[in-house]
N, C-alpha and C. Protein backbone atom coordinates (compact mmCIF):
# COMPACT_ATOMS: atom_id res chain seq x y z
N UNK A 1 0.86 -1.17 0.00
CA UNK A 1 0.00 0.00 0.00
C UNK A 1 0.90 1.23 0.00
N UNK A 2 1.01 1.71 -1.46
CA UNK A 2 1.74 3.05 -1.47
C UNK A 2 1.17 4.13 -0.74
N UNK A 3 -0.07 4.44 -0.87
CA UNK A 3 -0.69 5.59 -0.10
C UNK A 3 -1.01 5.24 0.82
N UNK A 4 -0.28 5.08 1.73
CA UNK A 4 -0.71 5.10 3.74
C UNK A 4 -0.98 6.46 3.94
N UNK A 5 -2.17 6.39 4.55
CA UNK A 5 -2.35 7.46 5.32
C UNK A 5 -2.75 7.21 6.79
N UNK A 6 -2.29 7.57 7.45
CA UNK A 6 -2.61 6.67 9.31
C UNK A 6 -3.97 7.19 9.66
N UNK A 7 -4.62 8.04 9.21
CA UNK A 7 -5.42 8.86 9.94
C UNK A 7 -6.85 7.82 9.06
N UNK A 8 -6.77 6.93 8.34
CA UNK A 8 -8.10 6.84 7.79
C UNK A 8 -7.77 4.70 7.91
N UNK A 9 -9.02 4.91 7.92
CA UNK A 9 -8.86 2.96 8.24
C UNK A 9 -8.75 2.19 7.00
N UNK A 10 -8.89 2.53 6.31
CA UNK A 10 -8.59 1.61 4.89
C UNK A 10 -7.31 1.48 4.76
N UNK A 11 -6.43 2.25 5.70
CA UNK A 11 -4.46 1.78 5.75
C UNK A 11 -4.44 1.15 6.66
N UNK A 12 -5.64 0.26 6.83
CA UNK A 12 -4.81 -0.88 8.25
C UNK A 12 -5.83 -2.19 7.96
N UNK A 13 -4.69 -3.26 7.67
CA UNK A 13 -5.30 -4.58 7.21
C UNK A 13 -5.57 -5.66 8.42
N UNK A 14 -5.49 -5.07 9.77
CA UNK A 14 -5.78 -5.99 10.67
C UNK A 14 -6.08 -5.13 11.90
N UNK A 15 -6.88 -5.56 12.45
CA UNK A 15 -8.04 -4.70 13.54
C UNK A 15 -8.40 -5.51 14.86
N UNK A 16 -7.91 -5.03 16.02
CA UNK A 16 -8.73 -5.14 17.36
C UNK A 16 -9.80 -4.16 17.87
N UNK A 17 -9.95 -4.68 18.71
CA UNK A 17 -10.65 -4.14 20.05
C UNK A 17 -10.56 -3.90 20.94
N UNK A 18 -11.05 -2.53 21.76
CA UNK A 18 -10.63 -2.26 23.20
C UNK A 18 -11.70 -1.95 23.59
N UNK A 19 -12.51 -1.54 24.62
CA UNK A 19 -13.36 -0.99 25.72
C UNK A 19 -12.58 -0.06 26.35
N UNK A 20 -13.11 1.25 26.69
CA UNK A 20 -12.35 2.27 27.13
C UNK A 20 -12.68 1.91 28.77
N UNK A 21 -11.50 1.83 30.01
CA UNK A 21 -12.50 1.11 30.90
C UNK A 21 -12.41 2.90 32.07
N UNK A 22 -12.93 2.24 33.28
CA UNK A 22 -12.91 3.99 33.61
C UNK A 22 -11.39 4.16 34.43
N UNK A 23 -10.88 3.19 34.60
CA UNK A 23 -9.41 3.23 35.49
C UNK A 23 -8.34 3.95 34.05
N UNK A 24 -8.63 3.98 32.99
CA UNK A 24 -8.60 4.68 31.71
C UNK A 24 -8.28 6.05 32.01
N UNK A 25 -8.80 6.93 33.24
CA UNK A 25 -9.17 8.09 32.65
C UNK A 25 -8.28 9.31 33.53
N UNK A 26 -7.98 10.35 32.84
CA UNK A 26 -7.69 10.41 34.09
C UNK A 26 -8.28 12.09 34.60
N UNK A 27 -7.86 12.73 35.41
CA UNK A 27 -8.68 14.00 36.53
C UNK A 27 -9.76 14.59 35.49
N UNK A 28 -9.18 14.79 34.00
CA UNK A 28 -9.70 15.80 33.21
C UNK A 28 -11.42 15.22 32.62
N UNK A 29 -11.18 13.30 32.77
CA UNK A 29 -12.07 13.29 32.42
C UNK A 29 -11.69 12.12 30.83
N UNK A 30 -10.99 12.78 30.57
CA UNK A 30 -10.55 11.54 29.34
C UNK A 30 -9.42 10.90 29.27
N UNK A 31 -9.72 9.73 28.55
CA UNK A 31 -8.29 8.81 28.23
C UNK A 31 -6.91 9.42 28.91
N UNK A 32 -6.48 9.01 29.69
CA UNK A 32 -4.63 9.28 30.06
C UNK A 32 -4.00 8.27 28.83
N UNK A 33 -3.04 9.07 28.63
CA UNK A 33 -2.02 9.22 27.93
C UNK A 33 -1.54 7.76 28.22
N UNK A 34 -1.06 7.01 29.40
CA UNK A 34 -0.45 6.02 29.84
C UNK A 34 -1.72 4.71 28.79
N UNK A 35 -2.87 4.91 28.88
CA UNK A 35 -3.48 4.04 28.49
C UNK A 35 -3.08 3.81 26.89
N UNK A 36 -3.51 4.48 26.05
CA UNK A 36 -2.62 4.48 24.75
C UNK A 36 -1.98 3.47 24.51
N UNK A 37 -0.95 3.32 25.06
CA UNK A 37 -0.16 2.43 25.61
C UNK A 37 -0.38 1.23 25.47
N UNK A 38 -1.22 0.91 26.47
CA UNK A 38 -1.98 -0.10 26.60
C UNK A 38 -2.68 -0.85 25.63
N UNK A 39 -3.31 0.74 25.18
CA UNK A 39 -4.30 -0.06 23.50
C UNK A 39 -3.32 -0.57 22.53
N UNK A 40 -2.08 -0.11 22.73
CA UNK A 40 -1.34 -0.71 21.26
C UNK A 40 -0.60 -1.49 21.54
N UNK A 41 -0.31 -1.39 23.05
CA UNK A 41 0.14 -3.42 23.22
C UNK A 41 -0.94 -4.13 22.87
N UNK A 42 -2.00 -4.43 23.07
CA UNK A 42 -3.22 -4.94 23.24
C UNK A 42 -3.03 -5.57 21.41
N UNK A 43 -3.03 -4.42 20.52
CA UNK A 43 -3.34 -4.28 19.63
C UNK A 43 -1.92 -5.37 18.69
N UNK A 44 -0.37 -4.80 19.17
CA UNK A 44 0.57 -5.28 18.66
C UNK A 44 0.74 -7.26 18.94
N UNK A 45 0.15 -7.30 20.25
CA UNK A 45 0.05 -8.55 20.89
C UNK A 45 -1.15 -9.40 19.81
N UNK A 46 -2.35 -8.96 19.30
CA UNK A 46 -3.33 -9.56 18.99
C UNK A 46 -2.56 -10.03 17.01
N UNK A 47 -1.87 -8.78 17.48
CA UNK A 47 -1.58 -9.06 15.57
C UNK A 47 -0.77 -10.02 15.59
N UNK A 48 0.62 -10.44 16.82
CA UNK A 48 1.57 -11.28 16.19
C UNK A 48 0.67 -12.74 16.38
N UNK A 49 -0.06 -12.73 17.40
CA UNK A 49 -1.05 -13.89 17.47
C UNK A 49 -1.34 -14.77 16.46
N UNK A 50 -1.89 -13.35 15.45
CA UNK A 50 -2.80 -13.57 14.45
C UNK A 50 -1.50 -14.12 13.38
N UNK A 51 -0.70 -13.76 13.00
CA UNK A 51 0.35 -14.06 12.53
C UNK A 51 1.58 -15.56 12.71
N UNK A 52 0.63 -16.16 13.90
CA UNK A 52 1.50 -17.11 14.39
C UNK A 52 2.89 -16.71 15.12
N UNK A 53 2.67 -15.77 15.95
CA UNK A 53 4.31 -15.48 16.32
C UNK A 53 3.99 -15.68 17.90
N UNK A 54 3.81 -16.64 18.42
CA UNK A 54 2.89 -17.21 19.81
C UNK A 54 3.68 -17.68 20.52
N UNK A 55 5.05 -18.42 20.26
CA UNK A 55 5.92 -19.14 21.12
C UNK A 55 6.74 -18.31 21.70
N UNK A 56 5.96 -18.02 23.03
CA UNK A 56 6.38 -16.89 24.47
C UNK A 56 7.52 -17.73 25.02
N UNK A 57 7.57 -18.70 25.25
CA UNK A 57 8.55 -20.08 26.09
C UNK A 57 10.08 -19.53 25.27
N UNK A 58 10.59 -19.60 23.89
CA UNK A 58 11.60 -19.60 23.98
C UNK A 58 11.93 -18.34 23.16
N UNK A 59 10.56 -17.10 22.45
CA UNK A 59 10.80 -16.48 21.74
C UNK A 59 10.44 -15.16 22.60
N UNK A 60 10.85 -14.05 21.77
CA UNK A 60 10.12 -12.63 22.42
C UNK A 60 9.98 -11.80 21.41
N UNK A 61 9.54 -10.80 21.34
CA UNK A 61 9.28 -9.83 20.79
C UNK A 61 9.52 -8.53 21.67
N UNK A 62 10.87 -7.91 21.34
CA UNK A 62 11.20 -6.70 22.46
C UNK A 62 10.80 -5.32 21.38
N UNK A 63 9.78 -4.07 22.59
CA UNK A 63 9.48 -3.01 21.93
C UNK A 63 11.00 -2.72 21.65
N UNK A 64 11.68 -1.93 20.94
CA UNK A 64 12.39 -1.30 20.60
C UNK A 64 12.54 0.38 20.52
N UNK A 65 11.28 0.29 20.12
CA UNK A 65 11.29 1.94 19.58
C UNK A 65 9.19 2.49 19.66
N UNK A 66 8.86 3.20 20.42
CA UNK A 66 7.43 3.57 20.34
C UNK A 66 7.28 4.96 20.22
N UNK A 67 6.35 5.46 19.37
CA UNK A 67 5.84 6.85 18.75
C UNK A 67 4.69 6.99 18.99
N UNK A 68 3.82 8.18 19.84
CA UNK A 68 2.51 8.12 19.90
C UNK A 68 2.31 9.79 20.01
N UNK A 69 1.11 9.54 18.76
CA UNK A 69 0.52 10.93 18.63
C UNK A 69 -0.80 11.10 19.29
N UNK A 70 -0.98 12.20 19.59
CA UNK A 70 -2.75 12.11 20.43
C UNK A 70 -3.26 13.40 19.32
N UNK A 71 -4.34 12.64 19.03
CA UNK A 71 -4.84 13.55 17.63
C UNK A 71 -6.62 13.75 18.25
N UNK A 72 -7.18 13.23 19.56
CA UNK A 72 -8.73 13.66 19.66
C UNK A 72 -8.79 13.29 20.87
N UNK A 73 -9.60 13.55 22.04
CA UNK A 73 -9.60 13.23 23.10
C UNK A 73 -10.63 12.23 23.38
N UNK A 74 -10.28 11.02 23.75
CA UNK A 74 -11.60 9.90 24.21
C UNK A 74 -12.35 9.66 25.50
N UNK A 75 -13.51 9.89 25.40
CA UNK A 75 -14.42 9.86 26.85
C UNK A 75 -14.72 8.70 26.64
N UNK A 76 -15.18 8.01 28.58
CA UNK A 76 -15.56 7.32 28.69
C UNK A 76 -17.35 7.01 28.52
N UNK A 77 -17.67 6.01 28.12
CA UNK A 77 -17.33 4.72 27.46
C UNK A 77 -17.24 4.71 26.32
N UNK A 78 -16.38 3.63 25.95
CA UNK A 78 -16.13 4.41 24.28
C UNK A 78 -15.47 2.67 23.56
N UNK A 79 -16.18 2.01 22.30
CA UNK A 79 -15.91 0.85 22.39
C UNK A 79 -14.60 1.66 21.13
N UNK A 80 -13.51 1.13 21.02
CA UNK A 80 -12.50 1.38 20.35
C UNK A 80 -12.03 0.68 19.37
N UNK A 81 -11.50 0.74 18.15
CA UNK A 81 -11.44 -0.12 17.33
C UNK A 81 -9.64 0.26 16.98
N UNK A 82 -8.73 -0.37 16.78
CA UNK A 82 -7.39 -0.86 17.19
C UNK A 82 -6.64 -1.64 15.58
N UNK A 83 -6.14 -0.29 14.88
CA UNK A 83 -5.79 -0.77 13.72
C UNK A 83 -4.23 -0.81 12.89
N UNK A 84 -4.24 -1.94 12.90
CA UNK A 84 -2.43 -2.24 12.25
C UNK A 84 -1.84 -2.52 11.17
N UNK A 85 -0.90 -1.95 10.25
CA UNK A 85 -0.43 -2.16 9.34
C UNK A 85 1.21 -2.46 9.37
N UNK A 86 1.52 -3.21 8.80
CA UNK A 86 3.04 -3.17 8.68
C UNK A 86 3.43 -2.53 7.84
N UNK A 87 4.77 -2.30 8.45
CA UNK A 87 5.11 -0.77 7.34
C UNK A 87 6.49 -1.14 6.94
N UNK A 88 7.31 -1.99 7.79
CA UNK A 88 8.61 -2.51 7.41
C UNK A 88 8.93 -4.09 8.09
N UNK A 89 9.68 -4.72 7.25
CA UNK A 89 9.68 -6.03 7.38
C UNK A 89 11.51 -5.94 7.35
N UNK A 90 12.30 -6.31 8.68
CA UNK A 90 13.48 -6.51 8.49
C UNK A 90 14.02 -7.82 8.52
N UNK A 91 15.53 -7.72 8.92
CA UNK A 91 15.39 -9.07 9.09
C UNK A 91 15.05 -10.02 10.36
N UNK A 92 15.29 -9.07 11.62
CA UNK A 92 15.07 -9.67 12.75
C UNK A 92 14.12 -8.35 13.81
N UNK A 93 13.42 -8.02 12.41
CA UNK A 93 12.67 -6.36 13.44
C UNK A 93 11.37 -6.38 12.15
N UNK A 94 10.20 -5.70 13.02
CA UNK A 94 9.34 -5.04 12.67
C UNK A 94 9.01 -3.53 12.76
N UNK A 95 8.24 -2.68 12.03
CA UNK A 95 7.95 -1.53 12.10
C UNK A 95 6.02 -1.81 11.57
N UNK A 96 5.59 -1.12 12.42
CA UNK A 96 3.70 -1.28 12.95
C UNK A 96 3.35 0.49 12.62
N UNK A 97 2.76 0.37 11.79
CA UNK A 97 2.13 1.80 11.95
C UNK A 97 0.58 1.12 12.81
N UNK A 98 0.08 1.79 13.97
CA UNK A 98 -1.13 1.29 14.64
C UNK A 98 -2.06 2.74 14.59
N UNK A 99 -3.43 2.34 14.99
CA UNK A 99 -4.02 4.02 14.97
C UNK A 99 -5.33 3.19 15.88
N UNK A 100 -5.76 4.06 16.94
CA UNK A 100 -7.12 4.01 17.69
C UNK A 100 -8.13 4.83 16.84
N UNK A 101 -9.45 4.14 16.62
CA UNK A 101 -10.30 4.70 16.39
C UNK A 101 -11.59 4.68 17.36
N UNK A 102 -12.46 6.24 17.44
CA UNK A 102 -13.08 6.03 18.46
C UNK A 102 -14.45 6.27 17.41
N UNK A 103 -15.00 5.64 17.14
CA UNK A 103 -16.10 5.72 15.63
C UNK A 103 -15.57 5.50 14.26
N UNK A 104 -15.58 6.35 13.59
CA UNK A 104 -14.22 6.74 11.81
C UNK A 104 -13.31 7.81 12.59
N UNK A 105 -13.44 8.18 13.99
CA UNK A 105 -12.54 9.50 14.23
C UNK A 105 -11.27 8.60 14.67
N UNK A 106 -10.34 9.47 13.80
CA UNK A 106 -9.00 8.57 14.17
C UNK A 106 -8.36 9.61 15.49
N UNK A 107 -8.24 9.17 17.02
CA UNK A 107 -8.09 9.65 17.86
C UNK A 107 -6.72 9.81 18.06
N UNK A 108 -5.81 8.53 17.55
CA UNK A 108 -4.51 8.77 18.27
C UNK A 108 -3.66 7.47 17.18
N UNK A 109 -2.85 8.05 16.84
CA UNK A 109 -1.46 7.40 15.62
C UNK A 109 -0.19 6.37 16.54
N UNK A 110 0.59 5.60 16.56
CA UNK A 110 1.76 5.22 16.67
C UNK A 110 1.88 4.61 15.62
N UNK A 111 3.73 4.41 16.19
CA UNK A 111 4.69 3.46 15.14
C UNK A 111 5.61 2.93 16.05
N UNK A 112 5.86 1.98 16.23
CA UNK A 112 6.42 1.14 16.54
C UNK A 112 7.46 0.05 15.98
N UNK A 113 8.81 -0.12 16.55
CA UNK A 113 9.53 -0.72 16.33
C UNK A 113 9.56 -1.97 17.09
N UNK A 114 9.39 -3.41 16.44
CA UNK A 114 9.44 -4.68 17.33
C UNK A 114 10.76 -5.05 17.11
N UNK A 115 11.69 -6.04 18.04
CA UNK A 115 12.50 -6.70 17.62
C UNK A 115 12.54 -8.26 17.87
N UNK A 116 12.74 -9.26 16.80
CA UNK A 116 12.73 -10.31 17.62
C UNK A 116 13.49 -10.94 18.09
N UNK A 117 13.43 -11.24 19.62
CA UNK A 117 14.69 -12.26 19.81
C UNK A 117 14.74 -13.35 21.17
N UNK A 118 15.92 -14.16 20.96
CA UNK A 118 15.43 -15.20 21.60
C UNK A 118 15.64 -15.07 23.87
N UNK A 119 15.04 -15.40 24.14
CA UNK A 119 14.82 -15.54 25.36
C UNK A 119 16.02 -15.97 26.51
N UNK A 120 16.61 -17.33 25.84
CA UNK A 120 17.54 -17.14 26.60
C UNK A 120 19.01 -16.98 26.17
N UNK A 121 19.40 -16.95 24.91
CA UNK A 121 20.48 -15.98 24.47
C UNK A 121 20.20 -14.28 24.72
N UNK A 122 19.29 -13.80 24.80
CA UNK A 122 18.89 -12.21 24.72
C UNK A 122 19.46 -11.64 23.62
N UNK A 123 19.53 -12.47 22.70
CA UNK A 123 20.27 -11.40 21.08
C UNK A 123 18.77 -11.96 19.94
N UNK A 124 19.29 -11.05 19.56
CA UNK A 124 18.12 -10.68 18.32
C UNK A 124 18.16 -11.83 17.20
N UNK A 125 17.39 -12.48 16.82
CA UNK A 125 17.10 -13.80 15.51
C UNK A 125 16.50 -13.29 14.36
N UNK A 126 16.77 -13.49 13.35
CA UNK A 126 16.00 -13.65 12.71
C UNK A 126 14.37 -14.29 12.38
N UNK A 127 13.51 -13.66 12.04
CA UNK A 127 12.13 -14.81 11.85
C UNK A 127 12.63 -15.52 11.09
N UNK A 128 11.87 -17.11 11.19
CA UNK A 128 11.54 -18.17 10.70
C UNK A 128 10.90 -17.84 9.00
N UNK A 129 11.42 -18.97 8.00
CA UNK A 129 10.71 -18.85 6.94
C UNK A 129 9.32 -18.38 7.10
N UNK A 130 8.98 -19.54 7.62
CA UNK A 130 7.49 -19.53 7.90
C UNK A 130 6.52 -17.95 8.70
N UNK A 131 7.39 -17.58 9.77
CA UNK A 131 6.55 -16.35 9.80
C UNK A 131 6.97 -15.37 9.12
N UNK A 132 8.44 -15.35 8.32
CA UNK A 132 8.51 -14.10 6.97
C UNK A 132 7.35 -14.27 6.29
N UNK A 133 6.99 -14.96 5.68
CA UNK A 133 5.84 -15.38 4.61
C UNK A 133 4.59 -14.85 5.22
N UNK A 134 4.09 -15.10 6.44
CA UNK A 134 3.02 -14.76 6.93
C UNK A 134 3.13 -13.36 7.12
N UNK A 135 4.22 -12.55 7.61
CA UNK A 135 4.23 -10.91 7.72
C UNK A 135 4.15 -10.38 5.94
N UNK A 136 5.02 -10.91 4.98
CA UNK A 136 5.15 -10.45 3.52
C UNK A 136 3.84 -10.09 2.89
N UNK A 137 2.70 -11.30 3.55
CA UNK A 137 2.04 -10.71 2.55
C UNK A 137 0.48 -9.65 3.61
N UNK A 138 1.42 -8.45 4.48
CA UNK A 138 0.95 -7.60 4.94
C UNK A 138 1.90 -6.31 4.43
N UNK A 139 2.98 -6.44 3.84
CA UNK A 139 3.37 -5.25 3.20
C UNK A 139 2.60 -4.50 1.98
């Protein structure tokens, strides 16, 4: 997808869900900043799932690098919709453009850097044939 644009949902080929809950919120009344957070682990976690990248025992997936824009403010209750695209495929790293939506309003942007690697060496691997193939055909 040459034309990404983060702000509109037709640039994101894989989608969660959140519930805005009220421990969410904070003095002002809407979403804290810390939660965000939250939604795009939620969100980064559901995708490698979906992807087969599940073996916690000897594998990991370390954030590396996180970017978050706040583009609308979200009140509570608010069912959220949690959307991901890959944007770079390395050899032992990912790059996630993610975006919260609170209706079609795109509330809040990241990008994210994953890295993968193994658990008890703590150095970075390469993916497996098998899950290159499964991320490739999300570029």
């Amino acid at each position: 997808m040459n034309d990404f644009d983060p702000l509109t949902p037709a640039s994101y080929k894989f989608w969660a869900t959140e519930h805005v809950r009220f421990a969410d919120l904070d003095i002002m009344g809407h979403v804290n900043n810390k939660a965000y957070a939250t939604y795009y682990e939620s969100a980064r976690i559901a995708y490698a799932a979906a992807r087969g990248m599940e073996d916690r025992q000897k594998i990991g997936m370390a954030l590396a690098r996180l970017e978050i824009d706040y583009r609308k403010e979200i009140r509570f209750p608010a069912l959220l919709r949690l959307g991901v695209s890959l944007r770079k495929l390395g050899r032992s790293s990912i790059t996630l453009a993610c975006a919260v939506f609170d209706g079609d309003i795109c509330a809040s942007t990241s990008m994210a850097v994953l890295v993968r690697f193994d658990l008890e060496t703590r150095k970075s691997m390469p993916f497996p044939n098998e899950e290159r193939q499964a991320l490739v055909g999300d570029l």
